[in-house]
PDB file of N, CA and C in Angstrom:
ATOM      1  N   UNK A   1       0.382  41.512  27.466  1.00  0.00           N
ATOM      2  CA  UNK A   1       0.027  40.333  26.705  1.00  0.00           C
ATOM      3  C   UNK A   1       1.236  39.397  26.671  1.00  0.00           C
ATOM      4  N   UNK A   2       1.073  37.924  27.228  1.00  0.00           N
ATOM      5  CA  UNK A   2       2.371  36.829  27.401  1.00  0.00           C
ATOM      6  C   UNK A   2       2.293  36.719  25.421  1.00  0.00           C
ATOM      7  N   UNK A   3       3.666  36.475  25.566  1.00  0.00           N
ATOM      8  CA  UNK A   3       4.045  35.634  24.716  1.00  0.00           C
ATOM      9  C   UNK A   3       3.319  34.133  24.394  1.00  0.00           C
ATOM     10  N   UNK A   4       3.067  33.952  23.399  1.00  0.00           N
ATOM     11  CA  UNK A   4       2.332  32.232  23.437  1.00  0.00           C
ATOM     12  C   UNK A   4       2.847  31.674  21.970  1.00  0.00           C
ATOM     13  N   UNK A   5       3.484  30.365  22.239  1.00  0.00           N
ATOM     14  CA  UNK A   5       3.794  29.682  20.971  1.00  0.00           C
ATOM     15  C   UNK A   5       4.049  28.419  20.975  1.00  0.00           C
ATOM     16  N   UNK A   6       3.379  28.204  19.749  1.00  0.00           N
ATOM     17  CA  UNK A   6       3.111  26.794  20.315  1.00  0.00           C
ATOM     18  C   UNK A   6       3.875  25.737  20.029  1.00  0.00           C
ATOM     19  N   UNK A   7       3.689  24.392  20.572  1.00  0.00           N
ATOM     20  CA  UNK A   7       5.434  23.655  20.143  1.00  0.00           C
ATOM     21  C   UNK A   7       5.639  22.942  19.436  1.00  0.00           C
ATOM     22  N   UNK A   8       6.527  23.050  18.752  1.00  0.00           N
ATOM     23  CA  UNK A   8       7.382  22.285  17.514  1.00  0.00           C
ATOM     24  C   UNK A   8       6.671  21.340  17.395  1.00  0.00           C
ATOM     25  N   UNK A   9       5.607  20.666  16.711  1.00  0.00           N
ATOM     26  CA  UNK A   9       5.339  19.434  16.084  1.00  0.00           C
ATOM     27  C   UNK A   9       6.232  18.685  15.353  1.00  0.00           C
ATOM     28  N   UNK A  10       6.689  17.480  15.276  1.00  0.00           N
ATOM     29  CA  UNK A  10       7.686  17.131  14.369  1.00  0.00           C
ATOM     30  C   UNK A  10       6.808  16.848  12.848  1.00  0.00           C
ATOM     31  N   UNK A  11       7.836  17.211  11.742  1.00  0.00           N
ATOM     32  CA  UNK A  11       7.262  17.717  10.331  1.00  0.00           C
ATOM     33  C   UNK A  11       7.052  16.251   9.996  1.00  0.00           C
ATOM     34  N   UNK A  12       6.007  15.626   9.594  1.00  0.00           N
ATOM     35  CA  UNK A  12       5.094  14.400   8.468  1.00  0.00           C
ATOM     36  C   UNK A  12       5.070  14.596   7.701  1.00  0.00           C
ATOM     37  N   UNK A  13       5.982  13.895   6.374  1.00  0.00           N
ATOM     38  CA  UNK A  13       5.655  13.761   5.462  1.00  0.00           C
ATOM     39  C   UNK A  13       5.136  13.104   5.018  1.00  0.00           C
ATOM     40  N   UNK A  14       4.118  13.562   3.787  1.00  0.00           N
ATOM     41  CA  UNK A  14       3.098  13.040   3.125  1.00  0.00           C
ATOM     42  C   UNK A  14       3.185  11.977   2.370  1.00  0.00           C
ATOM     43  N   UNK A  15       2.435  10.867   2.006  1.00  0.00           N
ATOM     44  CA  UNK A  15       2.706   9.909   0.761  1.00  0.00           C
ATOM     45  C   UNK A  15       0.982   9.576   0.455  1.00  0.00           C
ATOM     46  N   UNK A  16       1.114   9.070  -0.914  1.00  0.00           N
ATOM     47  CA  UNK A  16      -0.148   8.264  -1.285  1.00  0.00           C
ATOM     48  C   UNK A  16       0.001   7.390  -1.472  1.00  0.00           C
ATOM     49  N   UNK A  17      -0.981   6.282  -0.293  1.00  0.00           N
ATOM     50  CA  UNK A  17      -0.682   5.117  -1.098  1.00  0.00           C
ATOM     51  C   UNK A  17      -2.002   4.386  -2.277  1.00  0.00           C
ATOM     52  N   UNK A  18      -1.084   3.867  -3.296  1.00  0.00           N
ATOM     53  CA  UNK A  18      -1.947   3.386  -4.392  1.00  0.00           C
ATOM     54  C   UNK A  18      -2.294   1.635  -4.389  1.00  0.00           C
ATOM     55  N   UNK A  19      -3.688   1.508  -4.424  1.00  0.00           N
ATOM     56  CA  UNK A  19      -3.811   0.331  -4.323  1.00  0.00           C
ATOM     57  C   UNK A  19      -5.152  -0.258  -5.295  1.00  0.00           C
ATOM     58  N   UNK A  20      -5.169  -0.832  -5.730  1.00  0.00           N
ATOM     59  CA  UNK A  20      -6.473  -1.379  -6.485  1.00  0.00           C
ATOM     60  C   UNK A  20      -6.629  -3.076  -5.911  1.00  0.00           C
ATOM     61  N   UNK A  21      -7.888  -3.685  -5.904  1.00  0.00           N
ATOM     62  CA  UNK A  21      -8.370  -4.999  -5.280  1.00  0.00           C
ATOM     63  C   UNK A  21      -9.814  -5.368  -6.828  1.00  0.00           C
ATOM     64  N   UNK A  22      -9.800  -6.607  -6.870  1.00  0.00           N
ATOM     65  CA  UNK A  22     -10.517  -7.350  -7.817  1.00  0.00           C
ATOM     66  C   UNK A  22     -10.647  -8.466  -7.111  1.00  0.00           C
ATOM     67  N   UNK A  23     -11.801  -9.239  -6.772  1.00  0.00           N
ATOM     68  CA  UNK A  23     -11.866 -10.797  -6.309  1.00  0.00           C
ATOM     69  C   UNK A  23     -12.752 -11.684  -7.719  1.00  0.00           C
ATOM     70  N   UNK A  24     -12.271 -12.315  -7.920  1.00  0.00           N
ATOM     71  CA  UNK A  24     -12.201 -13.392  -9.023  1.00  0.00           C
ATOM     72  C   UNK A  24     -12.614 -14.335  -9.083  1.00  0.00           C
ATOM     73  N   UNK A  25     -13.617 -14.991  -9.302  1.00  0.00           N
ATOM     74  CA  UNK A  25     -13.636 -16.753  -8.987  1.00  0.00           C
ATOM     75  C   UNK A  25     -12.503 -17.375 -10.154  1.00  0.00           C
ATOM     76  N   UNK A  26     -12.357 -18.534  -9.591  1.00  0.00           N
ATOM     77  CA  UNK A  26     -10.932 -19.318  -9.534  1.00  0.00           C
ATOM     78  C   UNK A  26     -10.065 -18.551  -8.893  1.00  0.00           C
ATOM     79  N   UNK A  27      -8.572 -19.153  -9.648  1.00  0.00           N
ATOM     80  CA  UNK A  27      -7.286 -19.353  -9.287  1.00  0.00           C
ATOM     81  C   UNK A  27      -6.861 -18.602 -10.242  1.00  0.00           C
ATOM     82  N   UNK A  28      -5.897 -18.015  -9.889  1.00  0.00           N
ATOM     83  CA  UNK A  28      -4.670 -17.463 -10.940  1.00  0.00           C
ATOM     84  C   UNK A  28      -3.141 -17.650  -9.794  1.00  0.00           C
ATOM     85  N   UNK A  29      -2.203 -17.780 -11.102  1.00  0.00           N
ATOM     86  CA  UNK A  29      -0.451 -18.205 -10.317  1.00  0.00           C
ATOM     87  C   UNK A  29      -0.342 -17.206  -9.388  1.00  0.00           C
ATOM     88  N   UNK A  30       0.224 -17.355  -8.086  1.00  0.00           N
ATOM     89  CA  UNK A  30       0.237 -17.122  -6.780  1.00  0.00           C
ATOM     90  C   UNK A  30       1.424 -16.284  -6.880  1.00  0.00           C
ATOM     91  N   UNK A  31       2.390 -17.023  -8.147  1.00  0.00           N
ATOM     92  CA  UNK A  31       3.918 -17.010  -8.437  1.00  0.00           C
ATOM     93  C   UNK A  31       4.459 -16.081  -9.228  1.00  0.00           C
ATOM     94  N   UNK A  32       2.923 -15.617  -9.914  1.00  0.00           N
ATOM     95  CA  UNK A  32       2.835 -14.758 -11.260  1.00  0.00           C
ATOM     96  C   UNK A  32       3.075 -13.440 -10.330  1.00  0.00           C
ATOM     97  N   UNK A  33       4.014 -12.055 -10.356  1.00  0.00           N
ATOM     98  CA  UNK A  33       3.872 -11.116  -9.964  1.00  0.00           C
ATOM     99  C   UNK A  33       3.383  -9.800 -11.194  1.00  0.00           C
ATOM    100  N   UNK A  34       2.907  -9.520 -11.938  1.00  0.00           N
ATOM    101  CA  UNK A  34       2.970  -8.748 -12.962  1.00  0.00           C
ATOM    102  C   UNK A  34       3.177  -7.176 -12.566  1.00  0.00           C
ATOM    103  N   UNK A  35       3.515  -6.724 -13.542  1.00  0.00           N
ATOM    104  CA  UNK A  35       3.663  -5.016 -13.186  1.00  0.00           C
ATOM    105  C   UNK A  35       3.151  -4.380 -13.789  1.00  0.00           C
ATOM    106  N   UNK A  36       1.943  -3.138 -13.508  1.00  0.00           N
ATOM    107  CA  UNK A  36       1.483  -2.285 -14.411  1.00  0.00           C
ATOM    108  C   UNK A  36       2.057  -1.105 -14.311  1.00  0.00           C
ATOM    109  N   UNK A  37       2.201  -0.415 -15.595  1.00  0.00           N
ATOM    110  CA  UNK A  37       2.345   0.907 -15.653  1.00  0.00           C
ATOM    111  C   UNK A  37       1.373   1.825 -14.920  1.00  0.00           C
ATOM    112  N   UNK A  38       1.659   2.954 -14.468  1.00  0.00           N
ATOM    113  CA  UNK A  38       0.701   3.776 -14.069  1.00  0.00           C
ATOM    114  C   UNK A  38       1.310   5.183 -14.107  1.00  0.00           C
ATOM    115  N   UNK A  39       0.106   6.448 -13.792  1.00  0.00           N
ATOM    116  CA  UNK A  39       1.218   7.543 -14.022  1.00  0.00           C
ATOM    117  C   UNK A  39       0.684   8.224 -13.024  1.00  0.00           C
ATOM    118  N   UNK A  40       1.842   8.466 -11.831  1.00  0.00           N
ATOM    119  CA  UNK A  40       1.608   9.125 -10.602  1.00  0.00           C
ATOM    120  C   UNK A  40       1.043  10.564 -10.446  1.00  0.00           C
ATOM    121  N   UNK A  41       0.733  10.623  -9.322  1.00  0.00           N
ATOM    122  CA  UNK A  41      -0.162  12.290  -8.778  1.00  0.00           C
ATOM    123  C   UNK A  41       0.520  13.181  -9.399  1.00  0.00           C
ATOM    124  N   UNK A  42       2.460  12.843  -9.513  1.00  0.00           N
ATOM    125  CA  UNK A  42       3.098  14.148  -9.867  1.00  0.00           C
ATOM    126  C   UNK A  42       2.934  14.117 -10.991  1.00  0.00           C
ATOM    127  N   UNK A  43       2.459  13.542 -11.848  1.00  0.00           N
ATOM    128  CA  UNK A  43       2.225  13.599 -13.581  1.00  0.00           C
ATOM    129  C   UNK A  43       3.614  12.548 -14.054  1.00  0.00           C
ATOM    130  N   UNK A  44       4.605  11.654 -12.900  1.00  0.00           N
ATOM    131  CA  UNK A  44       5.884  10.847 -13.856  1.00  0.00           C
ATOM    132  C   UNK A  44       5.306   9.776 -14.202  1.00  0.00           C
ATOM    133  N   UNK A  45       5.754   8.767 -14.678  1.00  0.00           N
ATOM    134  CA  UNK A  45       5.334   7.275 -14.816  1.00  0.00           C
ATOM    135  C   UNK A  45       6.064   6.667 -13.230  1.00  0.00           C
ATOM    136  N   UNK A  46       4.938   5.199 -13.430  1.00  0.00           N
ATOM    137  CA  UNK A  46       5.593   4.443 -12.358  1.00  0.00           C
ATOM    138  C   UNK A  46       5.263   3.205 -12.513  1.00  0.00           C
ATOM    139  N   UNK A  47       5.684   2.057 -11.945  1.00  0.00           N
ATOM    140  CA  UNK A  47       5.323   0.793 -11.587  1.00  0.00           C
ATOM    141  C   UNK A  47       4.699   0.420 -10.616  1.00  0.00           C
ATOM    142  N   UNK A  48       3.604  -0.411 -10.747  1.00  0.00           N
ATOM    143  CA  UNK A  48       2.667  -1.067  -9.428  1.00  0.00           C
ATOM    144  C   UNK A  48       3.027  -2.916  -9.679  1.00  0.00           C
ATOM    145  N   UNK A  49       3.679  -3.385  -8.855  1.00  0.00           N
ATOM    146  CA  UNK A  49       3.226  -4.600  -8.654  1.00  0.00           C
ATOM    147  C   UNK A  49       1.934  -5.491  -8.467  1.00  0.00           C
ATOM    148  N   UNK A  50       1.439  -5.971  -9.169  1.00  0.00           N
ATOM    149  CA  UNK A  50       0.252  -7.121  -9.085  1.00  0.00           C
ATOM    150  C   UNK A  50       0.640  -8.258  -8.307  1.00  0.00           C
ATOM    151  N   UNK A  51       0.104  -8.049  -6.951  1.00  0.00           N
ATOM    152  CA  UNK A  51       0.111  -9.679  -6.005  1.00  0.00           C
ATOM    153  C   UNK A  51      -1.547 -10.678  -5.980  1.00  0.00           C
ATOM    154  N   UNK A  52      -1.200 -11.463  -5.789  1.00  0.00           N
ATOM    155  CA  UNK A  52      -2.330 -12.420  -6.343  1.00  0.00           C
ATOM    156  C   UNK A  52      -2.323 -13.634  -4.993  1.00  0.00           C
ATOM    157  N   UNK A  53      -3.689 -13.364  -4.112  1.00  0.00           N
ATOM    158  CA  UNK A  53      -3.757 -14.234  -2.958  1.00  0.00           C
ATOM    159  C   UNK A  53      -5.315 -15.446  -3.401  1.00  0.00           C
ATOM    160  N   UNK A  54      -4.942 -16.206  -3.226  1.00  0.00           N
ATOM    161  CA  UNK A  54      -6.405 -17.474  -3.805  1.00  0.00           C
ATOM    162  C   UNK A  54      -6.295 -17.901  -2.341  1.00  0.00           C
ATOM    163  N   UNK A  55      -7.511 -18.222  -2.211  1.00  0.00           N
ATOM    164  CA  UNK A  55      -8.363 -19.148  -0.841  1.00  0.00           C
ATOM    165  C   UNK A  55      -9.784 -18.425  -0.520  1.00  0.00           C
ATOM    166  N   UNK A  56     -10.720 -18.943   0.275  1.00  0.00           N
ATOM    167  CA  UNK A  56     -11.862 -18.608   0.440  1.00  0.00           C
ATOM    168  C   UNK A  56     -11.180 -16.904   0.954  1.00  0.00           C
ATOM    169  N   UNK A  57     -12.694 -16.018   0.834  1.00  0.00           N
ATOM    170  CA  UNK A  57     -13.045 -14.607   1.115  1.00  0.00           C
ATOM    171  C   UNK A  57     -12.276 -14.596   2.740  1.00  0.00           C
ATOM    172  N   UNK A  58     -12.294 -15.688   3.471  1.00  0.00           N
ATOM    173  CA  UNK A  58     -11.705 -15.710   4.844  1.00  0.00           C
ATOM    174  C   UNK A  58     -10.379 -14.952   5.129  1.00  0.00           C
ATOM    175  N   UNK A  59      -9.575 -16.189   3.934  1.00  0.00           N
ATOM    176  CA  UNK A  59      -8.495 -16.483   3.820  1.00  0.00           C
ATOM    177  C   UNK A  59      -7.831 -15.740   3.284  1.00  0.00           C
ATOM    178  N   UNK A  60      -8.626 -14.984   2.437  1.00  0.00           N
ATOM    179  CA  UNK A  60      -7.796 -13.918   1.189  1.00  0.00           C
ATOM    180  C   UNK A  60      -7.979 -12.530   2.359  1.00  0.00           C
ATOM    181  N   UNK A  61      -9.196 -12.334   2.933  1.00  0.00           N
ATOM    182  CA  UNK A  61      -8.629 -11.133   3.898  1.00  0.00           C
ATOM    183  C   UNK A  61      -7.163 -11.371   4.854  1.00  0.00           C
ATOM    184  N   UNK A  62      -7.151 -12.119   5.702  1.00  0.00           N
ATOM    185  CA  UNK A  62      -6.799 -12.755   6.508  1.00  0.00           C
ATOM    186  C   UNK A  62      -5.061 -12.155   5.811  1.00  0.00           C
ATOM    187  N   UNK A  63      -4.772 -12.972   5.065  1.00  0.00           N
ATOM    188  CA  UNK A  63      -3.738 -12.759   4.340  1.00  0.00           C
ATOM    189  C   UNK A  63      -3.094 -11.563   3.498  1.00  0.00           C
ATOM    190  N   UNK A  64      -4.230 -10.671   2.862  1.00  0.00           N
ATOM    191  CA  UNK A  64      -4.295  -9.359   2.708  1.00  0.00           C
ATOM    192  C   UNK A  64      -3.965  -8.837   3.582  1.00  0.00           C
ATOM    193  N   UNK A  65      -4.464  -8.524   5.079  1.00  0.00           N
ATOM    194  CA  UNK A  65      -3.966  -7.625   6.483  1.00  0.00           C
ATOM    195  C   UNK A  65      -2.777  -8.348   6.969  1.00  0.00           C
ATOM    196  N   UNK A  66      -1.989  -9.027   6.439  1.00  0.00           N
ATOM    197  CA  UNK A  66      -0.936  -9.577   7.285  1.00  0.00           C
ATOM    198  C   UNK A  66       0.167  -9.283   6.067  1.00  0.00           C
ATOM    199  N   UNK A  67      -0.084  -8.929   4.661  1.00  0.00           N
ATOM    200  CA  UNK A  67       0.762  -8.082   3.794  1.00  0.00           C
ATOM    201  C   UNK A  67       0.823  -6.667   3.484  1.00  0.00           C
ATOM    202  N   UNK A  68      -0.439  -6.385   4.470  1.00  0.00           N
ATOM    203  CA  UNK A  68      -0.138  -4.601   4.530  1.00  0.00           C
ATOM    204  C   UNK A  68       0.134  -4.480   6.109  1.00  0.00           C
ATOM    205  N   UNK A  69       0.943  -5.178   6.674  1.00  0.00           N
ATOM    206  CA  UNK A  69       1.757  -4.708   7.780  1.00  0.00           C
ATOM    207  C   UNK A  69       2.574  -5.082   7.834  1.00  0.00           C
ATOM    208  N   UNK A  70       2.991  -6.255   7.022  1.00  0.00           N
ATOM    209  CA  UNK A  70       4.342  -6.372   6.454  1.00  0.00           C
ATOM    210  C   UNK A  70       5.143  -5.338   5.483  1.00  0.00           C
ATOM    211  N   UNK A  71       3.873  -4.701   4.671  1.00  0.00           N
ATOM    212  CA  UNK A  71       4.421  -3.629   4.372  1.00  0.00           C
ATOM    213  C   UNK A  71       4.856  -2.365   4.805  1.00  0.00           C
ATOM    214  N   UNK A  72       4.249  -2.304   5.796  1.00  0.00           N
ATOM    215  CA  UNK A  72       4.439  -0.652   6.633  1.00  0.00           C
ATOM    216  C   UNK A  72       5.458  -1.537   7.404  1.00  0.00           C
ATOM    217  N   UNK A  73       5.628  -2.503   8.004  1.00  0.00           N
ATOM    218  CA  UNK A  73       7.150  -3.145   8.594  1.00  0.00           C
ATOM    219  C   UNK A  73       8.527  -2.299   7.571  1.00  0.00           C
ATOM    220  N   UNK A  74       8.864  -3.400   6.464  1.00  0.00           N
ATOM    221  CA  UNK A  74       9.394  -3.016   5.572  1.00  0.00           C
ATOM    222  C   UNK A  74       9.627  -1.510   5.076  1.00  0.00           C
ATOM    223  N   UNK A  75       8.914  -0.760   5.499  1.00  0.00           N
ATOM    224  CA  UNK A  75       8.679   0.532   4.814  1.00  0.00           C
ATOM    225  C   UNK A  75       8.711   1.723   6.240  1.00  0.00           C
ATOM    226  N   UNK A  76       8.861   1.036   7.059  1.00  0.00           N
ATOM    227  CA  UNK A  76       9.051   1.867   9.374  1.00  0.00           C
ATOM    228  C   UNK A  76       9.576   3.115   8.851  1.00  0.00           C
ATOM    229  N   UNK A  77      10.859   3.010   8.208  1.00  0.00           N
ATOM    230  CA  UNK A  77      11.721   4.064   8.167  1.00  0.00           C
ATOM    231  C   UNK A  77      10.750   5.438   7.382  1.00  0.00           C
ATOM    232  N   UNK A  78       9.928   5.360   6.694  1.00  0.00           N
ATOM    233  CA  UNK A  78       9.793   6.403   5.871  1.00  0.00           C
ATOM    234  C   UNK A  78       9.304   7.692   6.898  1.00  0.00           C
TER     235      UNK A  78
END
């Protein structure tokens, strides 16, 4: 019987990412960033930033997918 083993995968670590979405009619400040409390998977507290995009359903996707790959930009290294 050969020997068989199989090869080194490199180790991934895990993350969650947390996100919540609300669409609104009107406007709210673009400028306004607010922060909510929240309390993570591991049971600590944490902070979530509130970003706030206004323009038609087009525009607000559009702009949404071009700040979650700016984020995984920003964030390559993890």
């Amino acid at each position: 019987m050969a020997n068989h083993t199989e090869p080194l995968s490199p180790v991934n670590s895990q993350y969650t990412l947390g996100y919540g979405m609300r669409l609104d009619k009107g406007t709210a400040p673009e400028l306004a960033h607010p922060q909510v409390s929240v309390t993570l998977p591991d049971g600590s507290e944490g902070h979530l930033t509130l970003h706030v995009i206004n323009g038609t359903p087009d525009e607000i996707k559009a702009r949404l997918l071009e700040s979650v790959d700016a984020f995984f930009d920003i964030n390559a290294d993890l």
